[in-house]
Protein backbone atom coordinates (compact mmCIF):
# COMPACT_ATOMS: atom_id res chain seq x y z
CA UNK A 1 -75.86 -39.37 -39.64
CA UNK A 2 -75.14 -41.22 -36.41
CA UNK A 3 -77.65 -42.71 -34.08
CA UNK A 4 -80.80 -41.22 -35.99
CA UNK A 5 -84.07 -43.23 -36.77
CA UNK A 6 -85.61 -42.80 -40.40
CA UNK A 7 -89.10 -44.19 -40.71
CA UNK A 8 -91.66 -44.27 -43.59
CA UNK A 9 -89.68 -42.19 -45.87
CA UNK A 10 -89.89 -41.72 -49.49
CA UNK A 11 -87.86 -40.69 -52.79
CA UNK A 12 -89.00 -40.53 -56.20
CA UNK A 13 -86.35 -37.92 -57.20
CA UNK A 14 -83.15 -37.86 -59.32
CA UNK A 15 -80.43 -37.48 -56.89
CA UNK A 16 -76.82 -36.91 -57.85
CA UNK A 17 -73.59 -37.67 -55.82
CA UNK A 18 -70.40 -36.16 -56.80
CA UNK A 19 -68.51 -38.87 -54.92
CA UNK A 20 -69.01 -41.53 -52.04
CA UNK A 21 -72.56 -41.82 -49.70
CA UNK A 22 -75.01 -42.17 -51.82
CA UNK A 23 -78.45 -43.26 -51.28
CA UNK A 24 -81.82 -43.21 -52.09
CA UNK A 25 -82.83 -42.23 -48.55
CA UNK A 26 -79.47 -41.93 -46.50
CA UNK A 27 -76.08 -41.26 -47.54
CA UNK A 28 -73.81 -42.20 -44.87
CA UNK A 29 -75.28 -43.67 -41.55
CA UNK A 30 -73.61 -44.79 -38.42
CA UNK A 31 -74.13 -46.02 -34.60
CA UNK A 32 -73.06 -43.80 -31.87
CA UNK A 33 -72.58 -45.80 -28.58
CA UNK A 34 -76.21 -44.72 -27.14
CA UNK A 35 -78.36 -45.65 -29.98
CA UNK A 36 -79.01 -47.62 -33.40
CA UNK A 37 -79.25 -46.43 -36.48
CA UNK A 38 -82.27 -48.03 -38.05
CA UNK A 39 -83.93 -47.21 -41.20
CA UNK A 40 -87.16 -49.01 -41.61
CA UNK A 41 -90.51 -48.64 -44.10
CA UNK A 42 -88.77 -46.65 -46.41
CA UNK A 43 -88.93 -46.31 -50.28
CA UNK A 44 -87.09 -45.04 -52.86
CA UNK A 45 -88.42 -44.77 -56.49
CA UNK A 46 -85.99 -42.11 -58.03
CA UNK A 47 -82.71 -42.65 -59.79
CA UNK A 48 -79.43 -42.62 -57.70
CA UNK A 49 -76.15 -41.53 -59.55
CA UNK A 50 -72.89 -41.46 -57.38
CA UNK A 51 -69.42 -42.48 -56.89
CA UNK A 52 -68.75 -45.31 -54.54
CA UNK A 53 -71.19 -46.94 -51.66
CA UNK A 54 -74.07 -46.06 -53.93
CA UNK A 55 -77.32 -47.74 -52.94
CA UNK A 56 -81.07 -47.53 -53.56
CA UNK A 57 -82.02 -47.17 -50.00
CA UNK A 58 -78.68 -46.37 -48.28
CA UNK A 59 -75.30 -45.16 -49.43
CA UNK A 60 -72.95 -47.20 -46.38
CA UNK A 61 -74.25 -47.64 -43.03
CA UNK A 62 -72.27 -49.36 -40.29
CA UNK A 63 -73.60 -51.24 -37.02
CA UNK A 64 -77.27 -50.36 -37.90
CA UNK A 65 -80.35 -52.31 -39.20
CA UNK A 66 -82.46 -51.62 -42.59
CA UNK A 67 -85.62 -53.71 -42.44
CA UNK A 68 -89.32 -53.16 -44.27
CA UNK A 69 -87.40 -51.21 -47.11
CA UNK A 70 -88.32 -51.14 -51.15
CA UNK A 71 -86.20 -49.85 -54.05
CA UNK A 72 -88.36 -49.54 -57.67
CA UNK A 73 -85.82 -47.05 -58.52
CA UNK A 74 -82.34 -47.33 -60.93
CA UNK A 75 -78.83 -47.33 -59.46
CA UNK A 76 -76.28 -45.41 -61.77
CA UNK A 77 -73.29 -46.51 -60.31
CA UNK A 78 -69.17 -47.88 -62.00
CA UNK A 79 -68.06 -48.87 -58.90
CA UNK A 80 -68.84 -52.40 -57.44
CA UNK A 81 -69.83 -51.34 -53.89
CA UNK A 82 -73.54 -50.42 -55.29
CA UNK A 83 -76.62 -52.27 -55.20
CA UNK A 84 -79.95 -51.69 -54.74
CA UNK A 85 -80.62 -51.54 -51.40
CA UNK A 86 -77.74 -50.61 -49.98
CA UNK A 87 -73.90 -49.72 -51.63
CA UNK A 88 -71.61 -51.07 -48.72
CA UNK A 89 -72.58 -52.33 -45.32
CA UNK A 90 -70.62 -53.95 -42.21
CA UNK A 91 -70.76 -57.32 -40.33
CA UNK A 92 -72.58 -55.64 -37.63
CA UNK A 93 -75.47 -53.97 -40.25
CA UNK A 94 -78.29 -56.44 -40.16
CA UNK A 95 -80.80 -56.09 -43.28
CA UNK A 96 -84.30 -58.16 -43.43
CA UNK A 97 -87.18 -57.89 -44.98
CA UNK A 98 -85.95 -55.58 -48.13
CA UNK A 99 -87.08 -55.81 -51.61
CA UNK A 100 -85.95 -54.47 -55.06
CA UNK A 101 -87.14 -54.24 -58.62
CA UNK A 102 -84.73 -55.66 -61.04
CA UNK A 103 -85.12 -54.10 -64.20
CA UNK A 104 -86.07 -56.96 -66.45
CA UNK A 105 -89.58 -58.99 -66.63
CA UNK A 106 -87.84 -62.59 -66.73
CA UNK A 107 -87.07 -62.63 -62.78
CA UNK A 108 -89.47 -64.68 -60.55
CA UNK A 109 -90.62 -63.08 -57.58
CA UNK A 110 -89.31 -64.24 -54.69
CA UNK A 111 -85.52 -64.61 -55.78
CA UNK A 112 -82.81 -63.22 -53.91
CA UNK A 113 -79.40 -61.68 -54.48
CA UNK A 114 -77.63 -64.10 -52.63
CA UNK A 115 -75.71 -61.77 -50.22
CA UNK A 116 -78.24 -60.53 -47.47
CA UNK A 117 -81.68 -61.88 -48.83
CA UNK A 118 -82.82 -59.10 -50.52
CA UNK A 119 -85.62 -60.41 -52.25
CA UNK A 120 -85.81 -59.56 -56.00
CA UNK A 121 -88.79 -58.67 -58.34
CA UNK A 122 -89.28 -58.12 -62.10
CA UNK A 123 -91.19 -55.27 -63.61
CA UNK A 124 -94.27 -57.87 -64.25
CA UNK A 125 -94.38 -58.27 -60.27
CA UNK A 126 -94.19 -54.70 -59.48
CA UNK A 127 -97.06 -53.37 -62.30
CA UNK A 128 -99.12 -56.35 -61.54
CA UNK A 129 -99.68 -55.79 -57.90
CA UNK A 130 -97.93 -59.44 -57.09
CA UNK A 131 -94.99 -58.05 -55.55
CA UNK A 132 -97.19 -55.98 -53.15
CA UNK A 133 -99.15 -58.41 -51.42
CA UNK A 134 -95.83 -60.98 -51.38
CA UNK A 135 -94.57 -58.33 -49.57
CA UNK A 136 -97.19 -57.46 -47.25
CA UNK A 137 -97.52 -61.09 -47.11
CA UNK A 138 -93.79 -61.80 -45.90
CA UNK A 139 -93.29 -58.64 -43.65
CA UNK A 140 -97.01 -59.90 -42.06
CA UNK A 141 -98.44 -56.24 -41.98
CA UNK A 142 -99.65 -54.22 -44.91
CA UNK A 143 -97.05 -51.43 -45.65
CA UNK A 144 -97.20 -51.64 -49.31
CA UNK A 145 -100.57 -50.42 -51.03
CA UNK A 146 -100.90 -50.40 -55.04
CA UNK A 147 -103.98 -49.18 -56.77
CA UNK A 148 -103.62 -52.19 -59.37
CA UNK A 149 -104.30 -50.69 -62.68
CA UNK A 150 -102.99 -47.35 -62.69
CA UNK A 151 -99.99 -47.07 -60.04
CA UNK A 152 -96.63 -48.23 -61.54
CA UNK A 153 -95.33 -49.01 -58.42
CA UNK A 154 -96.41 -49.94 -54.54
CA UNK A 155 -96.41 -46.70 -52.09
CA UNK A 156 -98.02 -45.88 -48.83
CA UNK A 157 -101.15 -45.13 -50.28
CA UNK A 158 -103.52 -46.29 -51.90
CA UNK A 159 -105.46 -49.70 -52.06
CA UNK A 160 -104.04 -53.06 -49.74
CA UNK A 161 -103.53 -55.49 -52.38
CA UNK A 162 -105.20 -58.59 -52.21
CA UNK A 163 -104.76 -61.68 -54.50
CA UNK A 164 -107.81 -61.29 -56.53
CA UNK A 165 -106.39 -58.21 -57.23
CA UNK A 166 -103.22 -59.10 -59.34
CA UNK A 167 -103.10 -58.82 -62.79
CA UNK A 168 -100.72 -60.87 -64.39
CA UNK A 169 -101.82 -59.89 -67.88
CA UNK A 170 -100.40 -56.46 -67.27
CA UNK A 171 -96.82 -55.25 -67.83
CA UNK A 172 -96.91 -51.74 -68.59
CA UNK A 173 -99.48 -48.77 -67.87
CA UNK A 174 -98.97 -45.79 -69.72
CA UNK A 175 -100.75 -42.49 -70.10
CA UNK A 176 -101.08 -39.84 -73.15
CA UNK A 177 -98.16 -37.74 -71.31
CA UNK A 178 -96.30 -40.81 -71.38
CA UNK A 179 -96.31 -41.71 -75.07
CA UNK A 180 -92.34 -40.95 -75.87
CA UNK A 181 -92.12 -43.65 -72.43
CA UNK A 182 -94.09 -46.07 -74.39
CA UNK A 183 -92.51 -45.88 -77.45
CA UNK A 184 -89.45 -46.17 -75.92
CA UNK A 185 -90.08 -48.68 -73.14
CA UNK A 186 -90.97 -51.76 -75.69
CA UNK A 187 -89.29 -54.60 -75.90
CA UNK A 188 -89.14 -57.54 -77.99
CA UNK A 189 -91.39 -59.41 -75.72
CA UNK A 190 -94.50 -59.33 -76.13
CA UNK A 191 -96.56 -57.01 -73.35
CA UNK A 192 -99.92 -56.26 -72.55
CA UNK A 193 -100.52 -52.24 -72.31
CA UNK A 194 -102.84 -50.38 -70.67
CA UNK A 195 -103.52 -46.63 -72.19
CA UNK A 196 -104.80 -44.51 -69.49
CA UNK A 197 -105.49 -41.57 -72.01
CA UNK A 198 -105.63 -40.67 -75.59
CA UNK A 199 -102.63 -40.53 -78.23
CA UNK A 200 -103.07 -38.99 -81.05
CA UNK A 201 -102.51 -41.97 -83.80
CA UNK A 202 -101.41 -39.44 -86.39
CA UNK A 203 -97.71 -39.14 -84.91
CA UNK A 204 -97.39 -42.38 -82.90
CA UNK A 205 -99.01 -45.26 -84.55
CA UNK A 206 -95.97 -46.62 -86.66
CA UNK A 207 -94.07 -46.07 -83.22
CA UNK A 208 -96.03 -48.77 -81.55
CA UNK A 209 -94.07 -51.63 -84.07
CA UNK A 210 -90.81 -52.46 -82.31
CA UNK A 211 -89.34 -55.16 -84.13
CA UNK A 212 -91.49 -58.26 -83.66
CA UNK A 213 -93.80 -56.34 -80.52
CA UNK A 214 -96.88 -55.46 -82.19
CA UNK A 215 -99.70 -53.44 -80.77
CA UNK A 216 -102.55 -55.09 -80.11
CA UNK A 217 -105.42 -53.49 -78.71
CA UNK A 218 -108.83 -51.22 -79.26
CA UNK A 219 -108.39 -47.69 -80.40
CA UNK A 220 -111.68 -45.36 -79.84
């Protein structure tokens, strides 16, 4: 695309690239000599597989501007012009206010990558509502909502986090269609789970022992 405005949109889809461009919301994405290419309040929460310039939010853009942007979703990517906002970008690209889940719980909110000041957050910020309301917070509006509790990830809707809201004590929320996910998703650390549903203990109980993560909890 060249010249073209994209604001407030949204992936949660698996999207597959056969070679360069790929991105979460925009492949390729260029300035004509009239008007900027901007994309702005956009999220992506799918996977992204592709060749090079493979990004969560944008494949390659030159002379444009990505701002207000947030990428919960997993880059698939061999090539080293990837990340998780964008995959390749020029001097003249400006990027601010962007954010990213790094797949991992032992990141602190509020780090960044170093290269354009994307700022960084682990799966404990995202589930726990923190990384919402720092965002909000930063950007100074309130773009990101999160029903804390039962969303997995901040959208357009839903709730406006505030800080009474967060809950730290959270990592993972899982339902009863979920239950291969859970089994699957444990870690050695230790994690506090929230089971939006019923599992039927007969087939899944021994599952919840991963190593030295045990299952703690009430079951009705």
């Amino acid at each position: 695309s060249h010249g073209c405005s994209y604001n407030r949109c949204f992936n949660d889809g698996f999207i597959v690239c056969r070679d360069a461009y790929c991105g979460g919301i925009v492949g390729y994405a260029a300035t004509n000599y009239q008007k900027l290419t901007v994309i702005k309040d956009c999220i992506n929460a799918g996977h992204i597989q592709g060749g090079e310039q493979t990004g969560g939010i944008v494949g390659y853009i030159r002379d444009g501007k990505v701002t207000n942007c947030l990428n919960v979703g997993t880059i698939d990517c061999i090539e080293s012009t990837r990340g998780p906002i964008y995959g390749e970008i020029n001097s003249f690209t400006t990027i601010s206010n962007c954010f990213a889940k790094v797949h991992g719980a032992q990141y602190k909110a509020g780090a960044t990558d170093g290269k354009s000041a994307i700022i960084e957050f682990g799966e404990r910020d995202i589930f726990s509502g923190r990384a919402a309301y720092e965002m909000n917070r930063i950007m100074g509006n309130k773009l990101f909502r999160q029903n804390v509790g039962s969303d997995y990830y901040p959208s357009f809707a839903g709730n406006v986090v505030k800080s009474s809201d967060i809950k730290d004590d959270i990592d993972l929320i899982y339902t009863a269609e979920d239950a291969t996910d859970f089994i699957v998703g444990l870690s050695d650390q230790y994690a506090h789970i929230v089971l939006k549903g019923d599992i039927d203990m007969k087939n899944s109980f021994v599952s919840f022992y991963r190593n030295s993560c045990k299952f703690h909890g009430t079951i009705d």
